[in-house]
N, C-alpha and C. Protein backbone atom coordinates (compact mmCIF):
# COMPACT_ATOMS: atom_id res chain seq x y z
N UNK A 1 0.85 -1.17 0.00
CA UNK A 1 0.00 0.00 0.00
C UNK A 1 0.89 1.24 0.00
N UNK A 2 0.90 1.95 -1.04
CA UNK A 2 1.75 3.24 -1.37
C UNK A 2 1.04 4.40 -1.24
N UNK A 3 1.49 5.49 -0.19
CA UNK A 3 0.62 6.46 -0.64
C UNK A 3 1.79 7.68 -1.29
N UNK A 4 1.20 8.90 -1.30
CA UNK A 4 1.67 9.75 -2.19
C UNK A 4 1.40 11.12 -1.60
N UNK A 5 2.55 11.21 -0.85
CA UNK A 5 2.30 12.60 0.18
C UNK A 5 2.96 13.65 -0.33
N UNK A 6 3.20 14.09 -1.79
CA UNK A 6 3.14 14.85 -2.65
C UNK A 6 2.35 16.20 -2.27
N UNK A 7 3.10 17.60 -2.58
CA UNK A 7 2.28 18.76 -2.57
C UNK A 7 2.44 19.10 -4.47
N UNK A 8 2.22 18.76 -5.04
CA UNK A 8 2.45 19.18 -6.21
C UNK A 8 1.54 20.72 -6.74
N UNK A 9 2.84 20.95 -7.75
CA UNK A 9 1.79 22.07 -8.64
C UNK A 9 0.62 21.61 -8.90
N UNK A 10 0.18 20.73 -9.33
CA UNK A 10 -1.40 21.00 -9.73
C UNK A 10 -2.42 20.78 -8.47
N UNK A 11 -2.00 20.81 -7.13
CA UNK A 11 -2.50 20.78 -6.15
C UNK A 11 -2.72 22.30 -5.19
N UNK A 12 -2.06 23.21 -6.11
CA UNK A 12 -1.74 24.14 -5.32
C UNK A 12 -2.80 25.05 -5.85
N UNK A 13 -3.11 26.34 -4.91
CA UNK A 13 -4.50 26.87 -5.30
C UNK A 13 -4.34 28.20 -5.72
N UNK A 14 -3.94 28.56 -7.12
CA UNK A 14 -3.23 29.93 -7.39
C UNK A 14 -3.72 30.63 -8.25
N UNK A 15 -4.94 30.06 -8.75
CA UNK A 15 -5.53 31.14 -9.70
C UNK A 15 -6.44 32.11 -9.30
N UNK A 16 -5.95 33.37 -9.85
CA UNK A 16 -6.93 34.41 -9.25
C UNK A 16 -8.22 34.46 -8.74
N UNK A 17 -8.95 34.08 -10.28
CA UNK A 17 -10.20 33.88 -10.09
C UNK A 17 -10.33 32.64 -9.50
N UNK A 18 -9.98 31.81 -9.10
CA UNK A 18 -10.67 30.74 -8.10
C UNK A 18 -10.54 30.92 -6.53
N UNK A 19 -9.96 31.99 -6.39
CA UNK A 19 -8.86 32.38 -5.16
C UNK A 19 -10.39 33.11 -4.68
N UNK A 20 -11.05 34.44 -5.20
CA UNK A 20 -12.01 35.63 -5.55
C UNK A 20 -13.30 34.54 -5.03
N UNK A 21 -13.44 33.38 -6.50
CA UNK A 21 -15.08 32.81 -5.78
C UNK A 21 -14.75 32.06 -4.87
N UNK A 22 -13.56 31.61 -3.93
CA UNK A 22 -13.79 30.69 -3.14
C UNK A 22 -14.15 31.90 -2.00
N UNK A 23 -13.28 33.00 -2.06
CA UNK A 23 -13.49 34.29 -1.14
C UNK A 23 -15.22 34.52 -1.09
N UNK A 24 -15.56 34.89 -2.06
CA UNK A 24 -16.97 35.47 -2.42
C UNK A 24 -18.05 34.40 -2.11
N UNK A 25 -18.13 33.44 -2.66
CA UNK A 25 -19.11 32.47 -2.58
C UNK A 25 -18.91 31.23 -2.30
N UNK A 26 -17.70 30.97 -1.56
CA UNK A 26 -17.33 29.83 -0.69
C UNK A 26 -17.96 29.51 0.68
N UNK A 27 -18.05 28.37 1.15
CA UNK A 27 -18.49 28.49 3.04
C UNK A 27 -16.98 28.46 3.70
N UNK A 28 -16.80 28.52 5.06
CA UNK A 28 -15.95 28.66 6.04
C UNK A 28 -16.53 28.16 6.97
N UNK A 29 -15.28 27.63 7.94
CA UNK A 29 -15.25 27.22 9.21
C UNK A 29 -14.27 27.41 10.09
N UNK A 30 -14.04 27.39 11.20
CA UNK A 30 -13.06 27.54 12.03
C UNK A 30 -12.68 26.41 12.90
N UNK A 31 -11.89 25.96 12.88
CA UNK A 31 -10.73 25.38 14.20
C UNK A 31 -9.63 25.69 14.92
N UNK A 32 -9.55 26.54 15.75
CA UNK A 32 -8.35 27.46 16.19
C UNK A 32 -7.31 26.37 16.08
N UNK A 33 -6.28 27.04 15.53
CA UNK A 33 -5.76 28.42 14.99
C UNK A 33 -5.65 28.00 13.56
N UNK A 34 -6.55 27.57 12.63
CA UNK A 34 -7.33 27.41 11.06
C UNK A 34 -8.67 27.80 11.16
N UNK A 35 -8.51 28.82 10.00
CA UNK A 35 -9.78 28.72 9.24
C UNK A 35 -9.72 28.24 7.61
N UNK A 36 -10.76 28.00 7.59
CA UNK A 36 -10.82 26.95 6.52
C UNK A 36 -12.12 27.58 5.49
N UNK A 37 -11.92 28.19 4.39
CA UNK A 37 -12.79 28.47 3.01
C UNK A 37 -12.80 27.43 2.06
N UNK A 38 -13.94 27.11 1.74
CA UNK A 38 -13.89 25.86 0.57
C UNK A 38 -14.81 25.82 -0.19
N UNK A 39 -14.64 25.80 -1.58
CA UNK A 39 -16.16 25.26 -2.01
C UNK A 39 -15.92 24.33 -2.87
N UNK A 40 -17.11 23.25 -3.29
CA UNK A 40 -17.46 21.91 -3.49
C UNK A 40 -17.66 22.09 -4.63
N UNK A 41 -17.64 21.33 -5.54
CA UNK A 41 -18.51 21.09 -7.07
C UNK A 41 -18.34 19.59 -7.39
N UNK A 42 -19.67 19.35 -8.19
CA UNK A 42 -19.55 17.53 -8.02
C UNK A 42 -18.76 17.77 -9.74
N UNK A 43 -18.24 16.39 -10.06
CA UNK A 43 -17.40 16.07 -11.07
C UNK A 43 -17.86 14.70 -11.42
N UNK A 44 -17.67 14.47 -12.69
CA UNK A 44 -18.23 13.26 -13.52
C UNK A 44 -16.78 12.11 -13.46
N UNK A 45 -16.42 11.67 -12.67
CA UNK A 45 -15.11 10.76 -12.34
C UNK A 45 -15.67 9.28 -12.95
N UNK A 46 -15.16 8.93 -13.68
CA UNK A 46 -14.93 7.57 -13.67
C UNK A 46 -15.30 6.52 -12.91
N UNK A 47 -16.27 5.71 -12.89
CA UNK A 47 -16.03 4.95 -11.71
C UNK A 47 -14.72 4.15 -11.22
N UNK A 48 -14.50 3.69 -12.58
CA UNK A 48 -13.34 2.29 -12.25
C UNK A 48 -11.89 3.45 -11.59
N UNK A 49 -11.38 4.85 -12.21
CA UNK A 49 -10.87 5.46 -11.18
C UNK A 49 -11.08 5.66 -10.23
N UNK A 50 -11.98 5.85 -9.53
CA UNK A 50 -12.52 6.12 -8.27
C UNK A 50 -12.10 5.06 -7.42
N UNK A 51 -12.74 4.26 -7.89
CA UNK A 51 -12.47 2.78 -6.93
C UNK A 51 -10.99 2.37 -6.90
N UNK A 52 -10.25 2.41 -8.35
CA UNK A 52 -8.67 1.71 -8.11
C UNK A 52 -8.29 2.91 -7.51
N UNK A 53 -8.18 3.83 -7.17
CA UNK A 53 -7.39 5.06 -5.99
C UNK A 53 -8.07 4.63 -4.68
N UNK A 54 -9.07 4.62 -4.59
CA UNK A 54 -9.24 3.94 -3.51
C UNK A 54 -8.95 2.72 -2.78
N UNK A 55 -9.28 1.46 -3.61
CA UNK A 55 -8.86 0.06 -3.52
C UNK A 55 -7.11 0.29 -3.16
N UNK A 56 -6.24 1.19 -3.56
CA UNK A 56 -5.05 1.07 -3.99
C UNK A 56 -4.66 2.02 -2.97
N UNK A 57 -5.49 3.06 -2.40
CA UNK A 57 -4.78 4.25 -1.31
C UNK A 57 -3.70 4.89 -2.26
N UNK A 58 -4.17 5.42 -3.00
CA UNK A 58 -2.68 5.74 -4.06
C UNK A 58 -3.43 6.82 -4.61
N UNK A 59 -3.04 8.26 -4.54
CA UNK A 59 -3.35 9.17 -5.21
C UNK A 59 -2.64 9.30 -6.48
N UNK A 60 -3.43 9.44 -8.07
CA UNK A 60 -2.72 9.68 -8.86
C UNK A 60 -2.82 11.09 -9.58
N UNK A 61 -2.66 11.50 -10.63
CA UNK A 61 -1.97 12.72 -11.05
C UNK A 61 -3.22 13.15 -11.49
N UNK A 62 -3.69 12.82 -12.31
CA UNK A 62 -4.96 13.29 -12.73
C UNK A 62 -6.36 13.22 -11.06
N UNK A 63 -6.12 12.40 -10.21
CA UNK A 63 -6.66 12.87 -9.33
C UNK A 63 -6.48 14.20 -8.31
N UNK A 64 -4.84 14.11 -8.73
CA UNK A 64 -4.54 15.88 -7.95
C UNK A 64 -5.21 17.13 -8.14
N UNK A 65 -5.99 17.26 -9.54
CA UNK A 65 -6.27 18.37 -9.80
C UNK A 65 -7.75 18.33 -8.87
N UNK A 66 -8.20 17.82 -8.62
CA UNK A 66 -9.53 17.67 -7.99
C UNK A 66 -9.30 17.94 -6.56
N UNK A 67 -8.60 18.28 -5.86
CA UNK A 67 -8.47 19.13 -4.96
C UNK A 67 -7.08 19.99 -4.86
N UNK A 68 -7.74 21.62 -4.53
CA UNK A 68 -6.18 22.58 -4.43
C UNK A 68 -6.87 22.85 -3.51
N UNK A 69 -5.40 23.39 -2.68
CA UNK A 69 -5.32 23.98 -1.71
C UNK A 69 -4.38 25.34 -1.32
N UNK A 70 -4.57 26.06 -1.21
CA UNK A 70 -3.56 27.16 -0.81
C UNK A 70 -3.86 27.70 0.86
N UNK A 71 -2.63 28.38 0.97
CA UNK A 71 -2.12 28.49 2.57
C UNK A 71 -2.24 29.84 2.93
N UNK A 72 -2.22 30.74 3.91
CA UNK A 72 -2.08 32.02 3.80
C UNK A 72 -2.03 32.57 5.75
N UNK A 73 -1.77 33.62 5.95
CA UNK A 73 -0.93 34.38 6.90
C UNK A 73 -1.72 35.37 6.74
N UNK A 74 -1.95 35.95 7.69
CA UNK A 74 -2.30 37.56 7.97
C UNK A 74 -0.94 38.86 7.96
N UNK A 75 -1.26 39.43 7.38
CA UNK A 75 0.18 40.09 7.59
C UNK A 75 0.09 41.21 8.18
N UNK A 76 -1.04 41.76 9.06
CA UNK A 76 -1.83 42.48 10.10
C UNK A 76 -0.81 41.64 11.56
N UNK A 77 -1.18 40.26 11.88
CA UNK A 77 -0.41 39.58 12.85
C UNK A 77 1.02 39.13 12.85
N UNK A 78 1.41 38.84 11.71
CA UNK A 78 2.93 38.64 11.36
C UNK A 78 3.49 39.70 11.09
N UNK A 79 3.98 40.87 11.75
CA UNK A 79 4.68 41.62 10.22
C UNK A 79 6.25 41.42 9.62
N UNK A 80 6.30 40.48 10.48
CA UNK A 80 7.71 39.88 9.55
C UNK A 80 7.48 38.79 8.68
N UNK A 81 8.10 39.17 7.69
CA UNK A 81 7.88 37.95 6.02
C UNK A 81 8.38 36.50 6.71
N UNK A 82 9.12 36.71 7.31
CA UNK A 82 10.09 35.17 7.58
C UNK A 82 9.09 34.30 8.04
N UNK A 83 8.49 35.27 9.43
CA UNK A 83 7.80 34.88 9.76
C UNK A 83 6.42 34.19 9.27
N UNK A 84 5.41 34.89 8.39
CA UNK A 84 4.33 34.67 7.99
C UNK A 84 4.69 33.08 6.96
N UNK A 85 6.18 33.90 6.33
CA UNK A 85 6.89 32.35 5.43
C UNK A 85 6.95 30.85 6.08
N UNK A 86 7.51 31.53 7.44
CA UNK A 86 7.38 30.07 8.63
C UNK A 86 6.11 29.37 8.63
N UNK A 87 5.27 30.22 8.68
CA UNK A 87 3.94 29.46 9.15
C UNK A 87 3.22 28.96 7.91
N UNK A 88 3.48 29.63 7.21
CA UNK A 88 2.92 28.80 5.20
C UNK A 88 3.40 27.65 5.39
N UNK A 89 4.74 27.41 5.72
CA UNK A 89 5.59 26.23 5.52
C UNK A 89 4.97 24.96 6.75
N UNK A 90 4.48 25.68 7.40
CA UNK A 90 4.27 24.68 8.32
C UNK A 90 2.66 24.05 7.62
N UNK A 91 2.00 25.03 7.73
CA UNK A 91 0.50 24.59 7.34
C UNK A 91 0.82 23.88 5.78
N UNK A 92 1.76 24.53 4.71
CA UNK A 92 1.49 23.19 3.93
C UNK A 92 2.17 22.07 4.16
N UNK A 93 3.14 21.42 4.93
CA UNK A 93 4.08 20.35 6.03
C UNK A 93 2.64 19.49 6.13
N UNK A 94 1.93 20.23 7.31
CA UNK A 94 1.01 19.53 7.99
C UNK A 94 -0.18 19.16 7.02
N UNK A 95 -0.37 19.78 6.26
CA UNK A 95 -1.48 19.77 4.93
C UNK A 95 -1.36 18.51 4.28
N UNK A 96 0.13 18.42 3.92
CA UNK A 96 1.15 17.75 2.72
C UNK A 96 0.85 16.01 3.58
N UNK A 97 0.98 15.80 4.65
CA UNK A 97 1.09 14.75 5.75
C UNK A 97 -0.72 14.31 6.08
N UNK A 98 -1.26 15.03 6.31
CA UNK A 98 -2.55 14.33 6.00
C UNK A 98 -3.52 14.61 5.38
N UNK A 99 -3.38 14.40 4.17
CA UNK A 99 -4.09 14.67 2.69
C UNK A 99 -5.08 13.98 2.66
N UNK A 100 -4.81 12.50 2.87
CA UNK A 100 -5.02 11.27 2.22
C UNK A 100 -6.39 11.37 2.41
N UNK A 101 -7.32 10.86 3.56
CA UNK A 101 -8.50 10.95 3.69
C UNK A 101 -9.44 11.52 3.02
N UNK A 102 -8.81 13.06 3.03
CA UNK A 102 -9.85 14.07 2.31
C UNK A 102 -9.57 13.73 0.90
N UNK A 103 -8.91 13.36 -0.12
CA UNK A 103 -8.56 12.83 -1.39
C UNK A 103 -9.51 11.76 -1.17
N UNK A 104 -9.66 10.75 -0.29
CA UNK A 104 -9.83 9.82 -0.35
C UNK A 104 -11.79 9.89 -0.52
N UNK A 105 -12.16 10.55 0.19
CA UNK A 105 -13.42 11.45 0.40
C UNK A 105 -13.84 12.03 -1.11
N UNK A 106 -12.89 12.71 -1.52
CA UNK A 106 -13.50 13.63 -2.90
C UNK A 106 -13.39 12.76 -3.80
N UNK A 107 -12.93 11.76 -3.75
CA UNK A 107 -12.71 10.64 -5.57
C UNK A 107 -13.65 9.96 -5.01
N UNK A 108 -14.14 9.15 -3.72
CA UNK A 108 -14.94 8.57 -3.93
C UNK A 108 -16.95 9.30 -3.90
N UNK A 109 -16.72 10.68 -3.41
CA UNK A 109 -18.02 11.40 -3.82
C UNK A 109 -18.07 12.13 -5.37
N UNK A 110 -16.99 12.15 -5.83
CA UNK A 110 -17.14 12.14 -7.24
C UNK A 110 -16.91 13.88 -7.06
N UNK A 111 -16.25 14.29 -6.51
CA UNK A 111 -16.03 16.07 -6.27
C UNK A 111 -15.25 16.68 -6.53
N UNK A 112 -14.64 17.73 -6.87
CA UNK A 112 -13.77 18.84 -6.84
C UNK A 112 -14.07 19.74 -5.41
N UNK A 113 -12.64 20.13 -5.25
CA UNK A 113 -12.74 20.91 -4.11
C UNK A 113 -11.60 21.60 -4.00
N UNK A 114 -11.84 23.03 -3.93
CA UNK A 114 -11.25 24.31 -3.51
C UNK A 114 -11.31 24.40 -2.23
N UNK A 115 -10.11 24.12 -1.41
CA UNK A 115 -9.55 24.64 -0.44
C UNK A 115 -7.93 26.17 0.35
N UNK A 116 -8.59 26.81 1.44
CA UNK A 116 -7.81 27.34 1.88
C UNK A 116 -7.86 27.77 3.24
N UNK A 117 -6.44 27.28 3.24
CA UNK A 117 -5.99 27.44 4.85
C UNK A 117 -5.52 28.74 6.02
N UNK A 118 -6.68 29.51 6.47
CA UNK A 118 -5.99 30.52 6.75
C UNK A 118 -5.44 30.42 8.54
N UNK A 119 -4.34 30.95 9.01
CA UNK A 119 -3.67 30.56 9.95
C UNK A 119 -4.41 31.77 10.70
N UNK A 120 -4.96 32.06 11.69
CA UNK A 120 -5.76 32.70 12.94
C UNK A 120 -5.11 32.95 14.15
N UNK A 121 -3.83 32.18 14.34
CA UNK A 121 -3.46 32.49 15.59
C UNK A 121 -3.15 33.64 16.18
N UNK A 122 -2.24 34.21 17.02
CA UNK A 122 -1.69 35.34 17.14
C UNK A 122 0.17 34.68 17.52
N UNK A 123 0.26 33.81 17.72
CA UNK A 123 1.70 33.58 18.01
C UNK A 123 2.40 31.98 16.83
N UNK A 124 3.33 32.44 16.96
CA UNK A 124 3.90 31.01 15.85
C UNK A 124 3.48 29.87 16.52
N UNK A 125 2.88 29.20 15.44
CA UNK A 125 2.60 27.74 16.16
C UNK A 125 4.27 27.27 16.03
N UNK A 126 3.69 25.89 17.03
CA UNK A 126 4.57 25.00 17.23
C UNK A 126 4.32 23.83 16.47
N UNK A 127 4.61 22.23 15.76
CA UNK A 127 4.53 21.58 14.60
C UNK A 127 3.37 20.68 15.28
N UNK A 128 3.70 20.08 16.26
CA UNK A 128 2.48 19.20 16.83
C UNK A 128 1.24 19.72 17.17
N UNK A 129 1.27 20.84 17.54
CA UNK A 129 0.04 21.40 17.47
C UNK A 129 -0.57 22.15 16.49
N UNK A 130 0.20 22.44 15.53
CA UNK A 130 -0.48 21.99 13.77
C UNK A 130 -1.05 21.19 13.32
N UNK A 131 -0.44 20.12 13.83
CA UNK A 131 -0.76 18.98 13.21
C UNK A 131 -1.65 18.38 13.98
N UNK A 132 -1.98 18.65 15.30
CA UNK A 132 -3.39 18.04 15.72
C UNK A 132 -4.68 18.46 15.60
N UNK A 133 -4.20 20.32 15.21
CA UNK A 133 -5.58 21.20 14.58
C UNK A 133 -5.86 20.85 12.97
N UNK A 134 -4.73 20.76 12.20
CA UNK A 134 -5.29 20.13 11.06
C UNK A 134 -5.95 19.17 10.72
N UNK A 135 -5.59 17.83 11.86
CA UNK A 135 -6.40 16.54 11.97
C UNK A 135 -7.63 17.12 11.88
N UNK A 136 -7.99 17.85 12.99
CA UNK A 136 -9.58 17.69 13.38
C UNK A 136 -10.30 18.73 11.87
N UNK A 137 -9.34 19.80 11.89
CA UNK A 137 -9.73 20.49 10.61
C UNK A 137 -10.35 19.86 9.55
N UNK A 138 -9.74 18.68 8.87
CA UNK A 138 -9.68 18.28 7.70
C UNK A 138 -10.38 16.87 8.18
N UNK A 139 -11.34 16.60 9.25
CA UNK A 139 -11.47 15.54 9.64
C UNK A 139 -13.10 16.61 9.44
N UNK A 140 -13.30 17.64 10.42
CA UNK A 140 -14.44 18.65 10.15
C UNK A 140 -14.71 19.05 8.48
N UNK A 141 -13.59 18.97 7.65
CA UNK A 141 -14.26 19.33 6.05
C UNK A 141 -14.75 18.15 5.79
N UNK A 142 -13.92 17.48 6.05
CA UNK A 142 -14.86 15.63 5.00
C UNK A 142 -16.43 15.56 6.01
N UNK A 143 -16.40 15.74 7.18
CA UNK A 143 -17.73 15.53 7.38
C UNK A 143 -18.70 16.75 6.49
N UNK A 144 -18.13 17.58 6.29
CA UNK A 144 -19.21 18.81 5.89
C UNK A 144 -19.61 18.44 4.56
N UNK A 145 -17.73 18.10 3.60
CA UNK A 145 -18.52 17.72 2.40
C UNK A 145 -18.92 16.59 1.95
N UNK A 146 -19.20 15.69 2.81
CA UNK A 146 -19.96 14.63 2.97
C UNK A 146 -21.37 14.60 2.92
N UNK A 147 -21.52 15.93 3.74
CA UNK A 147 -23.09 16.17 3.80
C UNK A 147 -23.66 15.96 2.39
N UNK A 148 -25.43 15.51 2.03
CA UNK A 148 -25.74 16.06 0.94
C UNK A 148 -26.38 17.55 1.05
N UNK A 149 -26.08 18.33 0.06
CA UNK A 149 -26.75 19.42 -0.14
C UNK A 149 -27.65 19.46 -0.73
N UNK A 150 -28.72 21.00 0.39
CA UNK A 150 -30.49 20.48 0.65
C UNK A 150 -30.12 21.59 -0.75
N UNK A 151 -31.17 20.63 -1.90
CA UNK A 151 -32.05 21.75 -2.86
C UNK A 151 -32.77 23.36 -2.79
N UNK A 152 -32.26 24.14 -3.16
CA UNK A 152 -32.91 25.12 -3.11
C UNK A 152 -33.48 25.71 -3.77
């Protein structure tokens, strides 16, 4: 069982305009010290992909594009670059380390998903406690986009 703890370019969330509607017409949530903007769109996937990434725990390339993510800093609370740089690095570290699930979540609901990570704290985190707010973080998106969404 191989997985693929890859941050690749086509994972990364950098286009303007997707940056704008996830801002504008995205939902949010919070888990100190993350907040989290995302929005959902279903996608016509393959079945037999779906299932061998799953069956296999193996993210592949053409599944990367189906979820980005980008990272971001306040620069109101940081005003040193190094700094705000530190904490990008950490949130995509901790991002990069437990992916899998939520990949694992969007290929098998058949989804695309725009994600971003904004850091809330007021002091530099420390790595383990990144990494136990991202758990629950990214443990709180798969339940949300799990939900079905009510018709309106």
């Amino acid at each position: 069982m191989t997985t693929n703890n890859t941050y690749s370019k086509q994972e990364k969330l950098k286009s303007r305009k997707a940056l704008e509607e996830l801002f504008a017409k995205g939902k949010s949530f919070s888990v100190f010290p993350i907040k989290v903007f995302y929005t959902v769109t279903d996608q016509s996937v393959s079945d037999e992909s779906a299932s061998g990434a799953i069956a296999n725990s193996e993210i592949k390339l053409s599944d990367a594009a189906l979820v980005q993510a980008g990272v971001g800093v306040s620069s109101r609370i940081f005003k040193k670059a190094h700094d705000r740089n530190k904490v990008k690095r950490l949130l995509r570290e901790v991002y990069r380390t437990q992916k899998q699930p939520l990949y694992k979540t969007v290929v098998a609901n058949q989804q695309a998903l725009n994600v971003f990570f904004l850091y809330i704290g007021k002091e530099l985190p420390v790595f383990a406690d990144l990494q136990i707010a991202m758990e629950k973080t990214l443990e709180k998106l798969i339940r949300k986009i799990s939900e079905p969404t009510p018709n309106v």
